[in-house]
Protein backbone atom coordinates (compact mmCIF):
# COMPACT_ATOMS: atom_id res chain seq x y z
CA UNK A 1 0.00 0.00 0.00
CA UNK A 2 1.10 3.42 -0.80
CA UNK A 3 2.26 5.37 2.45
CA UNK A 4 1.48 8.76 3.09
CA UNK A 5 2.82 10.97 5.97
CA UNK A 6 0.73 12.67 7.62
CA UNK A 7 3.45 14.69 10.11
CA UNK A 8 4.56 16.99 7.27
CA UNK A 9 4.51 20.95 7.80
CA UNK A 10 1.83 21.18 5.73
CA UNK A 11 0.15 17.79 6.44
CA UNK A 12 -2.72 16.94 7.84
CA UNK A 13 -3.55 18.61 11.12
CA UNK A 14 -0.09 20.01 11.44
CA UNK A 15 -0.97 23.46 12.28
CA UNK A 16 2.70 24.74 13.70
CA UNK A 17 2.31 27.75 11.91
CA UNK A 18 -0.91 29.46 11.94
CA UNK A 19 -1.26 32.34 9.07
CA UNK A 20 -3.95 34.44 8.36
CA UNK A 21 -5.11 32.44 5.65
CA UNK A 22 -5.84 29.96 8.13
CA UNK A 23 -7.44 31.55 10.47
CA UNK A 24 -9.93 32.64 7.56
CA UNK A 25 -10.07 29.09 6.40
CA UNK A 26 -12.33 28.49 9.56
CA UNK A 27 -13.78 31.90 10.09
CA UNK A 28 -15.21 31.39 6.84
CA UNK A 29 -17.58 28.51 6.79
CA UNK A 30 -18.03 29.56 10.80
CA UNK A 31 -20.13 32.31 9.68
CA UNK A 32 -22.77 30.38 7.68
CA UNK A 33 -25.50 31.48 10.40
CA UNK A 34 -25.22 35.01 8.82
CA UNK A 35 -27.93 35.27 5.91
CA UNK A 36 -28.60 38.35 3.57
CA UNK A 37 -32.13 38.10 1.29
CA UNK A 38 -30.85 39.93 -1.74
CA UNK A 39 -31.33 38.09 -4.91
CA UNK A 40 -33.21 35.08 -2.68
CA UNK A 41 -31.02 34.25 0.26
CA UNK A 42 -26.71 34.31 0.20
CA UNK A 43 -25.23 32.83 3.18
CA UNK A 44 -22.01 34.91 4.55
CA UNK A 45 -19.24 32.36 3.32
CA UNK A 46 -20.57 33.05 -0.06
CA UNK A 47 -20.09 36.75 0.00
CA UNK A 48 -16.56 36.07 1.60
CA UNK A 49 -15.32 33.76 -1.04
CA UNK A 50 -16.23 35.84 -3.78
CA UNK A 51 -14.41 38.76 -2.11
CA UNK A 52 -11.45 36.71 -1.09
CA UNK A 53 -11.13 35.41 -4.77
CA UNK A 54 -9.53 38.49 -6.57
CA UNK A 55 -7.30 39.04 -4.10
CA UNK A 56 -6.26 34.55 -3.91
CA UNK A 57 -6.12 34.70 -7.80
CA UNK A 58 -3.31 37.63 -7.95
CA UNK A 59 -0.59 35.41 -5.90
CA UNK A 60 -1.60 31.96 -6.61
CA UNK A 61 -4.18 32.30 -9.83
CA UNK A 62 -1.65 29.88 -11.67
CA UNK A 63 -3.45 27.78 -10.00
CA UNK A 64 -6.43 27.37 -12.11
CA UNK A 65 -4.69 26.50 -15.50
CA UNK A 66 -4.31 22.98 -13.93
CA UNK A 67 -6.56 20.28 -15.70
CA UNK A 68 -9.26 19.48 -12.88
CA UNK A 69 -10.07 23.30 -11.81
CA UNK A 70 -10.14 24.64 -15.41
CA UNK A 71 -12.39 21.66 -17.03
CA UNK A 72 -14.86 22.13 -13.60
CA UNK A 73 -14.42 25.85 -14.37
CA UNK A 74 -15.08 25.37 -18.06
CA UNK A 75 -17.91 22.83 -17.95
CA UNK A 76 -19.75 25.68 -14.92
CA UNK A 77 -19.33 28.19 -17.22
CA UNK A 78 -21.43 25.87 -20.17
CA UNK A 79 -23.39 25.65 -17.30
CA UNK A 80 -24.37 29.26 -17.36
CA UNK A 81 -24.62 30.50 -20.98
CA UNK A 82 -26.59 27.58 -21.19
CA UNK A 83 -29.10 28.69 -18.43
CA UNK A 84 -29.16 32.45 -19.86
CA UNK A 85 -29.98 31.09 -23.56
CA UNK A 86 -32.66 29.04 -21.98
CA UNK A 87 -34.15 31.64 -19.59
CA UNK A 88 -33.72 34.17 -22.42
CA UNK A 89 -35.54 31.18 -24.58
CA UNK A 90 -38.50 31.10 -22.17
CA UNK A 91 -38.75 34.84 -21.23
CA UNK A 92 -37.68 33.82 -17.63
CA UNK A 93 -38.79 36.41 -14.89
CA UNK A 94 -36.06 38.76 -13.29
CA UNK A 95 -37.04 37.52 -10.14
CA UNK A 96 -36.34 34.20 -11.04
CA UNK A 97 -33.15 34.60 -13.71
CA UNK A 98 -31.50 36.33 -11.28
CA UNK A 99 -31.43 33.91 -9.05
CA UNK A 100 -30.41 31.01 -11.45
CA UNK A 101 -27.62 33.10 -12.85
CA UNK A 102 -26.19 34.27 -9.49
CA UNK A 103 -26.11 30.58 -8.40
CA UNK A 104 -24.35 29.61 -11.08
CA UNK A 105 -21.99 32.72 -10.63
CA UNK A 106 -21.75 32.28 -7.11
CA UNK A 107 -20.75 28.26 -7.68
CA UNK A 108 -17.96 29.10 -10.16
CA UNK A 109 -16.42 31.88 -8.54
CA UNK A 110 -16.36 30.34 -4.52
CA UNK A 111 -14.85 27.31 -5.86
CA UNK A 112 -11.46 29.13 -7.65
CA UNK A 113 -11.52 31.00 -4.26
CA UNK A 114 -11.90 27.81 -1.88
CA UNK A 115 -9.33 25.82 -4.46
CA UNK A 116 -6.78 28.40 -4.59
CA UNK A 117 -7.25 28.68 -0.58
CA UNK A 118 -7.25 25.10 0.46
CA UNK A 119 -5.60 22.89 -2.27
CA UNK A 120 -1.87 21.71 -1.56
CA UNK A 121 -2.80 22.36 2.23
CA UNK A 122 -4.45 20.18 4.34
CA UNK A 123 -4.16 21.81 7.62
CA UNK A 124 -6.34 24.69 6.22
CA UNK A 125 -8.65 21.82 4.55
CA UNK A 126 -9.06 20.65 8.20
CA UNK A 127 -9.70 24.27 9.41
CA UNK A 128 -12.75 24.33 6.95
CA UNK A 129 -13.83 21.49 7.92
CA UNK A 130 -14.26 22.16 11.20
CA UNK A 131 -15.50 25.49 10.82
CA UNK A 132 -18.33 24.39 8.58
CA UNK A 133 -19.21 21.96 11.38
CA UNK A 134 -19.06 24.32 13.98
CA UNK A 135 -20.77 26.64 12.00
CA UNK A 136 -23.89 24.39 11.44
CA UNK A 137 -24.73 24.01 14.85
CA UNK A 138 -24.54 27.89 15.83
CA UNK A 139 -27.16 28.09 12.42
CA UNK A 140 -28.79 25.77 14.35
CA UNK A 141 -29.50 28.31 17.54
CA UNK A 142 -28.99 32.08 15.59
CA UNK A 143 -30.46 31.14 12.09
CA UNK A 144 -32.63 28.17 12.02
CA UNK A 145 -35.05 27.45 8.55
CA UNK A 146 -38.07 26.25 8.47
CA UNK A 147 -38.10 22.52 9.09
CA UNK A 148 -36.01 22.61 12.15
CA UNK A 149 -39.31 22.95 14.74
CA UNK A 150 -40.62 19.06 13.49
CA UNK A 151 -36.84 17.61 12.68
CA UNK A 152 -34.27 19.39 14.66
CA UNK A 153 -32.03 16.68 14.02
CA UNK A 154 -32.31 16.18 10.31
CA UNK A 155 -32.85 19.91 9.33
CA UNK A 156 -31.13 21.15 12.27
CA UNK A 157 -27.34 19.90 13.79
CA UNK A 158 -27.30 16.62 13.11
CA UNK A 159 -25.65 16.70 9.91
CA UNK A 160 -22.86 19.30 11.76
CA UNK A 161 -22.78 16.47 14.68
CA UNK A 162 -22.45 13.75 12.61
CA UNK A 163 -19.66 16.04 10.11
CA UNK A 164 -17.53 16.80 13.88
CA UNK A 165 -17.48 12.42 14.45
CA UNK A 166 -16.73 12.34 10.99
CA UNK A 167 -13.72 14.70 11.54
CA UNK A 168 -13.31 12.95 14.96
CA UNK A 169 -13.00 9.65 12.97
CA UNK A 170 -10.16 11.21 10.85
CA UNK A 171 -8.38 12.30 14.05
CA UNK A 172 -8.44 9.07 15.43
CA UNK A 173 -6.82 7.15 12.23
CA UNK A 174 -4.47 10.46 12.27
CA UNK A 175 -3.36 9.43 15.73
CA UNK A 176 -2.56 5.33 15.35
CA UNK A 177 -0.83 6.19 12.27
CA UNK A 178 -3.95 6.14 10.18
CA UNK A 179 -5.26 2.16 10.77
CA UNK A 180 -8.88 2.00 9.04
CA UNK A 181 -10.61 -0.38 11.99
CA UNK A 182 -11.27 2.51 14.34
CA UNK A 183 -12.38 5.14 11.88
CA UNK A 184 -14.28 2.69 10.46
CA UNK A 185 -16.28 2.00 13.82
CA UNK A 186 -16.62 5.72 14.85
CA UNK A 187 -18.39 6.02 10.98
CA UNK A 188 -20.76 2.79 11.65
CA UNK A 189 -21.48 4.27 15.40
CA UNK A 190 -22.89 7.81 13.72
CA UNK A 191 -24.68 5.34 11.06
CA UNK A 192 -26.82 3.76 13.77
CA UNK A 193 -27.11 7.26 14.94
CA UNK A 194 -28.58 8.97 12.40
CA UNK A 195 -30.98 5.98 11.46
CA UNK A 196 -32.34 6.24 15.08
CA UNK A 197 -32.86 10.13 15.01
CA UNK A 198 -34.78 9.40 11.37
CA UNK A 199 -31.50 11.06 8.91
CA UNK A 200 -31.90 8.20 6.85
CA UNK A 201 -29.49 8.95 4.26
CA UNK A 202 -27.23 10.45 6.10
CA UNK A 203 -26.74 7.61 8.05
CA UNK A 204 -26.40 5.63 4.98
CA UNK A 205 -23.87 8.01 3.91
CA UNK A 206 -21.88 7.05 6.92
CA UNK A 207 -22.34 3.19 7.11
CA UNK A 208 -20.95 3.06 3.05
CA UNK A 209 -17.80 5.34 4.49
CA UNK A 210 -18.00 2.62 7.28
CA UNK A 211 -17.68 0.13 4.86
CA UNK A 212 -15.49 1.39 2.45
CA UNK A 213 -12.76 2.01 5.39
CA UNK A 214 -13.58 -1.96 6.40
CA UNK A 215 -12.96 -2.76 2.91
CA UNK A 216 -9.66 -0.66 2.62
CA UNK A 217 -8.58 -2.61 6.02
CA UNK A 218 -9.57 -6.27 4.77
CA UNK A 219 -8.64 -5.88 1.04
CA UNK A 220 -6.32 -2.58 0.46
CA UNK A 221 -3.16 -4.66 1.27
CA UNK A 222 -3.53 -7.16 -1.42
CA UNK A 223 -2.72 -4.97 -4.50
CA UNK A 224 0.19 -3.82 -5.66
CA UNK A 225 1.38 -0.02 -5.17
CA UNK A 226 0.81 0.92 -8.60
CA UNK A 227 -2.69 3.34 -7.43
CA UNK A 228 -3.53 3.50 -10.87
CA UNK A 229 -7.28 1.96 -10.80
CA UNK A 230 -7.50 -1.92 -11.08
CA UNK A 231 -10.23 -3.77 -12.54
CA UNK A 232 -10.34 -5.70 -9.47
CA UNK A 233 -10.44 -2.80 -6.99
CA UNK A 234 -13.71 -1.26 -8.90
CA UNK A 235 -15.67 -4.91 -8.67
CA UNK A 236 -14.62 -4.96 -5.09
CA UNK A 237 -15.87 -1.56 -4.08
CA UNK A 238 -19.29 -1.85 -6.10
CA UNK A 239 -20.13 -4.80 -4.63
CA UNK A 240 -19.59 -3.81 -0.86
CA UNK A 241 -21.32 -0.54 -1.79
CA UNK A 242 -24.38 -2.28 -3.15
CA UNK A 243 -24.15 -5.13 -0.43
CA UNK A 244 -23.89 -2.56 2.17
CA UNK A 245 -26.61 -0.22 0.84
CA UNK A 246 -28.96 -3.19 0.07
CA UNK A 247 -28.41 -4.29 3.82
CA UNK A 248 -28.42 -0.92 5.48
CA UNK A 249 -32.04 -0.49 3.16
CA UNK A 250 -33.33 -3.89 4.82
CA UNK A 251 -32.29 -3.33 8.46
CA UNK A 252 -34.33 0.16 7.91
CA UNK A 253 -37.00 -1.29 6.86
CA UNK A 254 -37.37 -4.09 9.76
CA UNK A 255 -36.78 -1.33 12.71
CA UNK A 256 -38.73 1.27 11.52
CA UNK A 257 -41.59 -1.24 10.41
CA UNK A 258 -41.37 -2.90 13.89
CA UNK A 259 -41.31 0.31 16.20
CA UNK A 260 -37.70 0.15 17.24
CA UNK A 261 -36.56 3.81 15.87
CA UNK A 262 -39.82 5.06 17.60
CA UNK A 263 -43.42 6.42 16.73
CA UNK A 264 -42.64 8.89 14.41
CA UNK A 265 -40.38 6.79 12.35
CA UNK A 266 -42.88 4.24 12.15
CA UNK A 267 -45.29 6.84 10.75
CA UNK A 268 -43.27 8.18 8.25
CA UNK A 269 -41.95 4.71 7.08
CA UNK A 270 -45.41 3.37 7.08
CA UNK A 271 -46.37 6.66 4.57
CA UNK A 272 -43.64 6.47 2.30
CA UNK A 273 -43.72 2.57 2.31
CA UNK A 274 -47.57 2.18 1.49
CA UNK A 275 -47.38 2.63 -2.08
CA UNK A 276 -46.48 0.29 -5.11
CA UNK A 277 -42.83 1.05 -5.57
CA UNK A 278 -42.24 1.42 -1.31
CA UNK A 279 -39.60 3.37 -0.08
CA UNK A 280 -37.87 3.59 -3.51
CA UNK A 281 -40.60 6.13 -4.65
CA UNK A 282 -41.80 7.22 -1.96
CA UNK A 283 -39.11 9.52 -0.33
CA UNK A 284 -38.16 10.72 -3.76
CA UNK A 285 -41.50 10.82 -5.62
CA UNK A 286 -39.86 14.23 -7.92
CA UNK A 287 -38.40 11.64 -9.82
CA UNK A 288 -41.81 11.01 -11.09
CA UNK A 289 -41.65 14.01 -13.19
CA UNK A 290 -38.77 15.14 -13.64
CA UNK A 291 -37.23 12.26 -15.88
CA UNK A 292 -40.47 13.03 -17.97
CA UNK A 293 -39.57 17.03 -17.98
CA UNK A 294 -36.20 16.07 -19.37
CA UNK A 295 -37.38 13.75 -21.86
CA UNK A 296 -39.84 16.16 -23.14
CA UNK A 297 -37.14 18.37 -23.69
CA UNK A 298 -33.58 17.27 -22.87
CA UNK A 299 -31.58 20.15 -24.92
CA UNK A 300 -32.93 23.28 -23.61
CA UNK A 301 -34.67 23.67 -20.27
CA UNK A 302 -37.18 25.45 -18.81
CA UNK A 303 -35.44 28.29 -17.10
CA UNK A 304 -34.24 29.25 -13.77
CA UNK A 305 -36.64 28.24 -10.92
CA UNK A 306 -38.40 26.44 -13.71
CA UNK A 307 -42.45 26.80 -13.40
CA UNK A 308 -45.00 24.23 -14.82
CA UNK A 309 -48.34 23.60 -13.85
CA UNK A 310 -48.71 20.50 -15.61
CA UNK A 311 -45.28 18.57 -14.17
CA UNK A 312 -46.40 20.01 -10.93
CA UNK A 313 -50.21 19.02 -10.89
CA UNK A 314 -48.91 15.62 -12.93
CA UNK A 315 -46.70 14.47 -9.91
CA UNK A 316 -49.89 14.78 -7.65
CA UNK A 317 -51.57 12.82 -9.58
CA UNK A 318 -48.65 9.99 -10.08
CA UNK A 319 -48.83 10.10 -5.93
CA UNK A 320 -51.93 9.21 -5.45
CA UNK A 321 -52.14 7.02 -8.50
CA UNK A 322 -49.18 4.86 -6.70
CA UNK A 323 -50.78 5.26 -3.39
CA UNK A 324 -48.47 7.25 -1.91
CA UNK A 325 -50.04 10.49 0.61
CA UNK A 326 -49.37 13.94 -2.06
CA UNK A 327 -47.27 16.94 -0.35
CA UNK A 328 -48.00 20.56 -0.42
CA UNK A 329 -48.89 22.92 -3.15
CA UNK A 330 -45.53 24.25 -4.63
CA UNK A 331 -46.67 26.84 -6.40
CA UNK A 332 -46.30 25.32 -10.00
CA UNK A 333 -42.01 24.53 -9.19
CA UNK A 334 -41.47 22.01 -11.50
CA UNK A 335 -40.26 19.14 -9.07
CA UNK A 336 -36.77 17.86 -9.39
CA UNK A 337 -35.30 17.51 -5.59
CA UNK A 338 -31.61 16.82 -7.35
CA UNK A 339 -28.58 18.43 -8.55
CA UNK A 340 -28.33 17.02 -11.58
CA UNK A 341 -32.15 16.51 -12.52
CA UNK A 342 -32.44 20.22 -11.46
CA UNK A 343 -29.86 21.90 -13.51
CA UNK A 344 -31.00 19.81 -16.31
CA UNK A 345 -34.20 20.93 -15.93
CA UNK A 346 -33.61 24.69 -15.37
CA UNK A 347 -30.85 24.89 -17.77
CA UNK A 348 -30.69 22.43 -20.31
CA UNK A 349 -28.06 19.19 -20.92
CA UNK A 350 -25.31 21.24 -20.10
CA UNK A 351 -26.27 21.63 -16.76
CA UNK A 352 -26.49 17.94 -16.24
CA UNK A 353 -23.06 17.29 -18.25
CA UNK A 354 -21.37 19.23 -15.33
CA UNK A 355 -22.79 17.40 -12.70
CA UNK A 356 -21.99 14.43 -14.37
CA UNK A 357 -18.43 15.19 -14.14
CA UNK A 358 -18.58 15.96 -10.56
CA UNK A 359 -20.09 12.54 -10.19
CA UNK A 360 -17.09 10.84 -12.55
CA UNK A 361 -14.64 12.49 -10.23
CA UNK A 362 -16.43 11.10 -6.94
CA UNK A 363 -15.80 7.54 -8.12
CA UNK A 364 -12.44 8.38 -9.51
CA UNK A 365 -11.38 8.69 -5.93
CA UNK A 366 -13.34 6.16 -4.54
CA UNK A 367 -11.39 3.61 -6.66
CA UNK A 368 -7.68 5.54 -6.53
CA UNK A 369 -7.47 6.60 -2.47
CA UNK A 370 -8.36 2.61 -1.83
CA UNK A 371 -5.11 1.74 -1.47
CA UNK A 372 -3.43 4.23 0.36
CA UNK A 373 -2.83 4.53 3.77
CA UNK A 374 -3.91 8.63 3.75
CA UNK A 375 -5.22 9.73 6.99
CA UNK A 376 -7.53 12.13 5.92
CA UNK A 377 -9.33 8.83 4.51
CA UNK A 378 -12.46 8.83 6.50
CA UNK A 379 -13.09 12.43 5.75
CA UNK A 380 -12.48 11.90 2.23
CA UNK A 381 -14.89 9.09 2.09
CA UNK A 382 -18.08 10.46 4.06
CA UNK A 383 -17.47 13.39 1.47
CA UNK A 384 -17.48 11.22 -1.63
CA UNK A 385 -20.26 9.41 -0.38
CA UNK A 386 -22.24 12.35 0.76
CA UNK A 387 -22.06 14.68 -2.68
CA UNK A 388 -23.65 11.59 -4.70
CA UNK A 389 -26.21 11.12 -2.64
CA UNK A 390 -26.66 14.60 -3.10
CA UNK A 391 -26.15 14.65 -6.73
CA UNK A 392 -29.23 12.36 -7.60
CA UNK A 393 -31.54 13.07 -4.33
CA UNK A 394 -30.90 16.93 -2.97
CA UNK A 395 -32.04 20.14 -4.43
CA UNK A 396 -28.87 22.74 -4.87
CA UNK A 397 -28.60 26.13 -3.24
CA UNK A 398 -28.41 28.15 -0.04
CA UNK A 399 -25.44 26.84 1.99
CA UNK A 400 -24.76 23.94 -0.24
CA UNK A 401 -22.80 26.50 -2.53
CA UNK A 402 -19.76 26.41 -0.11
CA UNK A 403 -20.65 23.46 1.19
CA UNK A 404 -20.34 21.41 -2.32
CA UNK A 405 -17.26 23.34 -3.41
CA UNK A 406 -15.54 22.28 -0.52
CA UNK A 407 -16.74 18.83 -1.36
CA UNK A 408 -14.89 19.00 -5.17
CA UNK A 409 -11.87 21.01 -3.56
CA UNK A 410 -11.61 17.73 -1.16
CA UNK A 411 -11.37 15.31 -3.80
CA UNK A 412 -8.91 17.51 -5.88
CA UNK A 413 -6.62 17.09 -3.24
CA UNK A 414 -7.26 13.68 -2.75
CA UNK A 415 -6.03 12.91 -6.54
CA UNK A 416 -3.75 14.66 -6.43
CA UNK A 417 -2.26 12.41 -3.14
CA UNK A 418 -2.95 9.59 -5.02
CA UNK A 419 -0.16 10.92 -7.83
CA UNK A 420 -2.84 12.45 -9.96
CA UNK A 421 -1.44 14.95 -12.35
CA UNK A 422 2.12 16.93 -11.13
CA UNK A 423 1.13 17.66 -7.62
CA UNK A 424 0.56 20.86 -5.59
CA UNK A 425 2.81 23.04 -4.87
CA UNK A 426 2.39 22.98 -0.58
């Protein structure tokens, strides 16, 4: 296996030397509880970041030329003339276009700033980390949204607990000189965790990070140091991913069915169960529609904050068809609940090509970082695992602007560990 050190200057955790740019790499994402309502809502970090950038890009803009930042900064741009031709195409509102454009904007430009901040140094990645963390659970108490009064836990800290154990986890495997057994525990405890307190995918976020880090432990020894991808690597990993998912999906099912996670679990399960296709429809019913919106037209979309009565009054209808219970009245939102199905649908293919990517690069390091004996392992894997799941089941937005971004910038530097490209300059 390939050995990394993780007691390097700049290494993981290694924070000897404490600059100003890393004391803003966790002031940053610390301030998320901050909101301004001007041009629908922008969270503080994503003001910061797009001040920080011009001033980042003058002493380390070089940066950028490299191959993964300029294609991700490339296909983003497609990304946006392709949602002002189509909002322009379909006489989009201001209201609305100026939301879907600043997005966009707002995407492109905090990830240059977070990648020429963060990349090459892991101490400040760590910094983030934690400050995004620490950040959620002061949004919890000074900013909370709307859910948080029914599901404190799922739309309130529990995903900033559960990102401190996964941190935690990384610390630990830091500390025995990065030996996956431990990590790998502390991942499957916050699993259980989040299943109890009804975060159902985040806990199967962290019991496939569980199992990946089992699988590293059992399996990562037995192929040869050459980390470019194997055949045999990629079989492996599938099939613990889909064994572990299909399990995790099962064991759900039987304590949430039986009463064990509690009343309300029981309720919900029992609602989004009930109708033909179970639980496989029924938490994600926008998929109903959406793949339909596409189909209808899969070149051009319907524009930012895309509007259609029909898709809208359509999934209702597909609901109760299937016998599942139909939501609220959105106001004609055509229903996507997904990063890629959304920007598809708002902007056209080229939205979903660069989401696509993003997704490409997620299981490029999922099949490269197996073999390595990198510390910041666990962190990298409840990541990976985390911004697919949010790919094909989370609407993007709000926080997840500097939230995602910090995602990609992760697994940037976790190719490049893995001998992608030249390497970072540290």
């Amino acid at each position: 296996m390939l050995k990394i050190n993780a007691d390097q200057q700049t290494g993981l955790l290694s924070l000897r030397k404490i600059g100003f740019y890393d004391v803003l790499s966790f002031l940053i994402p610390l301030t998320q509880f901050i909101e301004f309502k001007f041009i629908g809502h922008l969270y503080a970090p994503v003001i910061e970041l797009a001040i920080l950038f011009p001033i980042l890009f003058v002493s380390r803009g070089r940066m950028l030329n490299r191959r993964l930042p300029s294609m991700f900064l490339l296909l983003g741009t497609l990304w946006l003339l392709s949602q002002v031709i189509t909002d322009l195409i379909r006489q989009s509102t201001f209201h609305d276009y100026s939301r879907g454009w600043a997005l966009i904007a707002f995407t492109l430009v905090d990830f240059a700033s977070l990648y020429l901040l963060l990349v090459g140094r892991q101490g400040r990645i760590m910094l983030y980390a934690a400050g995004l963390a620490i950040g959620g659970i002061l949004a919890y108490f000074f900013n909370p949204n709307i859910f948080t009064h029914g599901h404190p836990w799922k739309f309130g800290y529990g995903f900033a607990v559960t990102f401190l154990l996964a941190l935690f986890a990384t610390y630990v495997g830091w500390r025995h000189k990065y030996r996956p057994l431990w990590p790998a525990m502390i991942l499957m405890s916050s699993a259980c965790l989040n299943i109890y307190m009804g975060f159902r995918s985040l806990g199967g976020v962290c019991f496939l990070a569980s199992v990946y880090l089992l699988m590293q432990k059992l399996y990562g020894r037995s192929f040869t140091n050459n980390i470019r991808f194997k055949k045999r690597s990629v079989l492996i990993i599938a099939f613990a991913i889909a064994f572990g998912a299909f399990g995790i999906l099962k064991t759900y099912e039987y304590a949430a069915g039986s009463g064990f996670l509690g009343v309300k679990a029981q309720q919900l399960y029992e609602g989004q169960s009930e109708g033909k296709y179970g639980l496989l429809l029924g938490g994600r019913s926008e998929l109903l529609v959406s793949g339909r919106a596409i189909l209808a037209s899969p070149i051009i979309g319907y524009g930012s904050w895309a509007k259609n009565c029909y898709y809208a009054s359509l999934l209702t209808n597909l609901q109760l068809q299937l016998g599942y219970a139909a939501p609220y009245d959105n106001n004609c939102l055509l229903p996507t609940h997904s990063f890629i199905f959304g920007a598809w649908v708002d902007a056209g293919i080229l939205g979903a090509v660069f989401w696509i990517w993003v997704l490409a690069l997620s299981f490029r390091v999922i099949t490269r970082l197996y073999r390595t004996l990198e510390p910041m392992t666990p962190l990298i894997a409840f990541i990976v695992f985390n911004i697919t799941w949010n790919i094909f089941f989370s609407p993007y937005g709000a926080e997840r602007i500097f939230t995602e971004q910090f995602y990609v910038i992760v697994m940037m530097e976790a190719l490049y560990i893995c001998g992608y490209g030249k390497g970072v300059r540290r």
